[in-house]
Protein backbone atom coordinates (compact mmCIF):
# COMPACT_ATOMS: atom_id res chain seq x y z
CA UNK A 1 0.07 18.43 -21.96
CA UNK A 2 1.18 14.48 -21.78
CA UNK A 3 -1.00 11.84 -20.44
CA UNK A 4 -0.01 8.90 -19.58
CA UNK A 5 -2.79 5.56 -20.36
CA UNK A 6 -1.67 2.85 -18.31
CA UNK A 7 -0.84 -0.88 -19.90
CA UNK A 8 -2.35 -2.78 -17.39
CA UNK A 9 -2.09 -6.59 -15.88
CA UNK A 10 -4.33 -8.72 -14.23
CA UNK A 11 -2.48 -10.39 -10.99
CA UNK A 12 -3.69 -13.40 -9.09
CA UNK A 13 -3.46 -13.07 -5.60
CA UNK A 14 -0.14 -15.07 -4.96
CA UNK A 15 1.43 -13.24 -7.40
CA UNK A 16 0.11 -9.33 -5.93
CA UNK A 17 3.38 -7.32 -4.26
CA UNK A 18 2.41 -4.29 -2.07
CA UNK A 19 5.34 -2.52 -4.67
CA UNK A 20 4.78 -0.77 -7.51
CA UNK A 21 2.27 1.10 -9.60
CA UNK A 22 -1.39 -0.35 -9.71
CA UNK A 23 -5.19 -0.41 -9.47
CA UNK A 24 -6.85 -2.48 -6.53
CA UNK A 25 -4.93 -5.22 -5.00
CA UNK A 26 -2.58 -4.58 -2.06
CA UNK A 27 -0.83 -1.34 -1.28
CA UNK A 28 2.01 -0.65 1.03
CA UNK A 29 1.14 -0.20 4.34
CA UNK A 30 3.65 0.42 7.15
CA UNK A 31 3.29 1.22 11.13
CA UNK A 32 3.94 4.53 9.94
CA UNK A 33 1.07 4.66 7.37
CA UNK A 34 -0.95 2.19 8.22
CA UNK A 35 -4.26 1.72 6.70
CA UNK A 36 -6.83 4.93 6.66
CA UNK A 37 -10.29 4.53 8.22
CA UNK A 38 -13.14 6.53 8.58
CA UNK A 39 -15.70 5.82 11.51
CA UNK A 40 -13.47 3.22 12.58
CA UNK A 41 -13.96 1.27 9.27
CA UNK A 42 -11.05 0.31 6.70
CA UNK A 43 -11.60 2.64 3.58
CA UNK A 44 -11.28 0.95 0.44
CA UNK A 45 -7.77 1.03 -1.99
CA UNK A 46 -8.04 2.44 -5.31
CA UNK A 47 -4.46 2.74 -6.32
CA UNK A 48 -0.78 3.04 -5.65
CA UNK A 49 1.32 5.22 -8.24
CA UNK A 50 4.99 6.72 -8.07
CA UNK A 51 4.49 9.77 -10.62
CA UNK A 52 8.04 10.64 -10.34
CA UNK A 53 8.81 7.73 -12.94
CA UNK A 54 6.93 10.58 -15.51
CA UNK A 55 5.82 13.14 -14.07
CA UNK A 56 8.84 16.04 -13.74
CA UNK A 57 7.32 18.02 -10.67
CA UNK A 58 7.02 14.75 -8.16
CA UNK A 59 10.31 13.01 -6.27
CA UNK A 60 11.22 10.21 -7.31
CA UNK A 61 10.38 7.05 -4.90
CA UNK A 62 7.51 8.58 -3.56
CA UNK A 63 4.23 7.03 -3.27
CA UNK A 64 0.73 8.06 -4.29
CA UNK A 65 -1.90 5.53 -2.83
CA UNK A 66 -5.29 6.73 -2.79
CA UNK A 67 -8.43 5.24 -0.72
CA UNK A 68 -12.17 5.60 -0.57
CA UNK A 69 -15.67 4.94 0.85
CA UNK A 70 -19.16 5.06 0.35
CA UNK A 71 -19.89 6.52 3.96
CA UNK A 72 -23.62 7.81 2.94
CA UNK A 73 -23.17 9.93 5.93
CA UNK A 74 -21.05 12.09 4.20
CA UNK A 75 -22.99 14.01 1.55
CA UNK A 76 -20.35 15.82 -0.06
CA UNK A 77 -18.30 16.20 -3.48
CA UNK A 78 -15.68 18.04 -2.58
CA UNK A 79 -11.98 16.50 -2.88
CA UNK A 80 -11.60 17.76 0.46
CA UNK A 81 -14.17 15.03 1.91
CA UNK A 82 -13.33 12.48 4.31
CA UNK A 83 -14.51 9.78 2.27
CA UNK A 84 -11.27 9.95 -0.22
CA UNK A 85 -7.80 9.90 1.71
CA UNK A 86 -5.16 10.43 -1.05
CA UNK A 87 -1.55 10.46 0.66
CA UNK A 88 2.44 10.43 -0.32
CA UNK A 89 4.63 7.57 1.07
CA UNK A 90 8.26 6.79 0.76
CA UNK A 91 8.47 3.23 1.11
CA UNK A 92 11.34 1.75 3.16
CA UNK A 93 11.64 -2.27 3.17
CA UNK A 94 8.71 -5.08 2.96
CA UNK A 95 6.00 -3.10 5.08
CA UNK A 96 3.47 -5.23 6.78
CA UNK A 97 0.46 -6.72 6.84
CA UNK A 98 -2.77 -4.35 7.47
CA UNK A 99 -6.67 -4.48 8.80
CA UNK A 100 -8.17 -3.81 5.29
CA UNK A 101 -11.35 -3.88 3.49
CA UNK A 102 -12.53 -5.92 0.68
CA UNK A 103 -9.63 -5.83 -2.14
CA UNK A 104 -10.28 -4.80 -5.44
CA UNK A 105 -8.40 -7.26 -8.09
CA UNK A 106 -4.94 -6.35 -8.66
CA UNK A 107 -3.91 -4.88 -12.30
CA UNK A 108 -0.70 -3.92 -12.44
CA UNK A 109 0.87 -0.82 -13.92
CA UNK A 110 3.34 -2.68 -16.17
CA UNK A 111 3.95 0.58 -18.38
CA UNK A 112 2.55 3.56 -20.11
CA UNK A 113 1.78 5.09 -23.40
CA UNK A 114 2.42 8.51 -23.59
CA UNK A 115 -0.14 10.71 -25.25
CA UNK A 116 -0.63 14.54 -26.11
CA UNK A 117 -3.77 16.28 -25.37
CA UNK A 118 -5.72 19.41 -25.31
CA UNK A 119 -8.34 20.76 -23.35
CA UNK A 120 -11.91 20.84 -24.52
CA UNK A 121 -13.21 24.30 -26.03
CA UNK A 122 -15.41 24.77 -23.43
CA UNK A 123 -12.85 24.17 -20.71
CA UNK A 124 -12.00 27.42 -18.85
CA UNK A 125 -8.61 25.95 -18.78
CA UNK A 126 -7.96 25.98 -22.05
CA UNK A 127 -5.82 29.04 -23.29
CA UNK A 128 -7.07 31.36 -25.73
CA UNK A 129 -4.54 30.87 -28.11
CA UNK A 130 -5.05 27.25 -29.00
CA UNK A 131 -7.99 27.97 -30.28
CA UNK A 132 -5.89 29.77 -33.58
CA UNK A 133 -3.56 26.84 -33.97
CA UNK A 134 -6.16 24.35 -33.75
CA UNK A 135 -5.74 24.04 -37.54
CA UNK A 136 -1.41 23.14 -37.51
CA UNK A 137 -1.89 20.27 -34.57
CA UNK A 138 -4.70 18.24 -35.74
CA UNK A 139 -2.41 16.75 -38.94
CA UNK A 140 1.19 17.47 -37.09
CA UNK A 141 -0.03 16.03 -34.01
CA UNK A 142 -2.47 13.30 -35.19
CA UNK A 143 -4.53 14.60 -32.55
CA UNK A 144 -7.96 16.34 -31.98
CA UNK A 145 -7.67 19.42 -29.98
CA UNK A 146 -11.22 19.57 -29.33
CA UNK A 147 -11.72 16.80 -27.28
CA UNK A 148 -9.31 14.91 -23.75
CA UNK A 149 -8.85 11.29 -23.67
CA UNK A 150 -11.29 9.75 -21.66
CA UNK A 151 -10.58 6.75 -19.34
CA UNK A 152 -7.82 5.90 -17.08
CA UNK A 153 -4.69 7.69 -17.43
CA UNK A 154 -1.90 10.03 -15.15
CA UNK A 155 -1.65 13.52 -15.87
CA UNK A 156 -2.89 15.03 -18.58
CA UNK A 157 -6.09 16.79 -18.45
CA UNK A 158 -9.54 16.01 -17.03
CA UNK A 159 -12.25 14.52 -18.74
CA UNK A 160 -15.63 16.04 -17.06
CA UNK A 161 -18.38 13.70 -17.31
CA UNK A 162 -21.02 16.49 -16.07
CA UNK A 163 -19.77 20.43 -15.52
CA UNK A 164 -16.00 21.05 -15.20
CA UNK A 165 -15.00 21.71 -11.58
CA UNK A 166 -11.89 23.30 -11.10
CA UNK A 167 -10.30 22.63 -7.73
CA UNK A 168 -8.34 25.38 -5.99
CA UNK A 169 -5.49 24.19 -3.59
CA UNK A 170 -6.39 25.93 -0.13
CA UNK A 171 -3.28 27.00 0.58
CA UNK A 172 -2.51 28.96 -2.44
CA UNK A 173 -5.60 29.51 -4.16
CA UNK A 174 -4.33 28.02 -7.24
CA UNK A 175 -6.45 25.64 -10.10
CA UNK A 176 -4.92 21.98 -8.49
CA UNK A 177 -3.35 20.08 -11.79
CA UNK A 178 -5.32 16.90 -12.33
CA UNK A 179 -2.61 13.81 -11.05
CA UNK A 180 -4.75 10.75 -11.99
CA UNK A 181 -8.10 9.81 -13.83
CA UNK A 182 -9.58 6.75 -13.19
CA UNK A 183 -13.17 5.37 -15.23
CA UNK A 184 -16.32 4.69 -14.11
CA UNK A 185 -16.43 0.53 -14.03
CA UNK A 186 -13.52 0.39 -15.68
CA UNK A 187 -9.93 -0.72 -13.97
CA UNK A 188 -11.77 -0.84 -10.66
CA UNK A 189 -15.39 -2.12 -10.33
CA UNK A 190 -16.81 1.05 -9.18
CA UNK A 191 -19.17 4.02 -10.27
CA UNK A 192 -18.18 7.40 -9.91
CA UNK A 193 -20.57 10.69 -9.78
């Protein structure tokens, strides 16, 4: 499966653009989406992405932008939580300006490096057979079959830090593909898990 490792730049503030693909900074924010709270309070922005550019199975001009807080009222994991509010946009003209919490530094998305990987041996996603062509990839592929990239990166597949959780989309029951992974104090001052 590709991954995709994002070549990143630092913005300063009067250079930031609610457009485009990024980490922190400002996203685009419309009267029509405007900015997510929970409680009443403005959740935080991770990121902004428009997968179509790579990935296949997403429209083109279509926004990811994905938001977060640490509401200790809500002791739960799940992706289905209200503390995360991940949502598509299609962006018509400048947007405006929003409430908003604390902004992360901008670092822009300027491009991508384009990587193959496998899933771990222990993954449960992993398919039996890649396990007897393990041998052929490793020198074809200059790769290591055994192991994911870690880090920050779009698509591809995830890097569990404790045990793999596979999420199930609840309307079809299906494993959910993984659309972005983002580091622990990494691109984004933040600790996850």
């Amino acid at each position: 499966r590709s991954a995709y490792l994002p070549v990143l730049e630092p913005r300063p503030i009067d250079l930031a653009s609610a457009h485009g693909d990024k980490f922190g900074g400002m996203p685009w924010i419309s009267d029509a989406t405007p900015w997510p709270l929970l409680d009443g309070v403005p959740m935080g922005f991770l990121f902004q992405l428009e997968p179509g550019k790579r990935l296949r199975s997403f429209p083109k001009g279509v926004l990811v932008q994905c938001f977060y807080t640490e509401n200790l009222s809500y002791q739960s994991s799940s992706p289905w939580a209200p503390t995360a509010c991940v949502r598509f946009v299609r962006p018509t003209g400048d947007g405006v300006d929003a409430p908003r919490a604390e902004l992360y530094p901008e670092k822009a998305i300027v491009g991508y490096t384009e990587r193959i990987e496998f899933p771990g041996y222990s993954s449960r996603l992993a398919r039996p057979e890649l396990a007897e062509i393990e041998d052929l990839l490793d020198p074809v592929l200059d790769v290591d079959p055994r192991f994911v990239l870690r880090g920050n990166k779009l698509g591809g597949w995830p890097d569990f830090i404790q045990d793999e959780e596979l999420v199930r989309c609840r309307v079809c029951g299906e494993v959910m593909l993984q659309l972005v992974q983002i580091e622990s104090d990494g691109v984004l001052p933040h600790r996850w898990g």
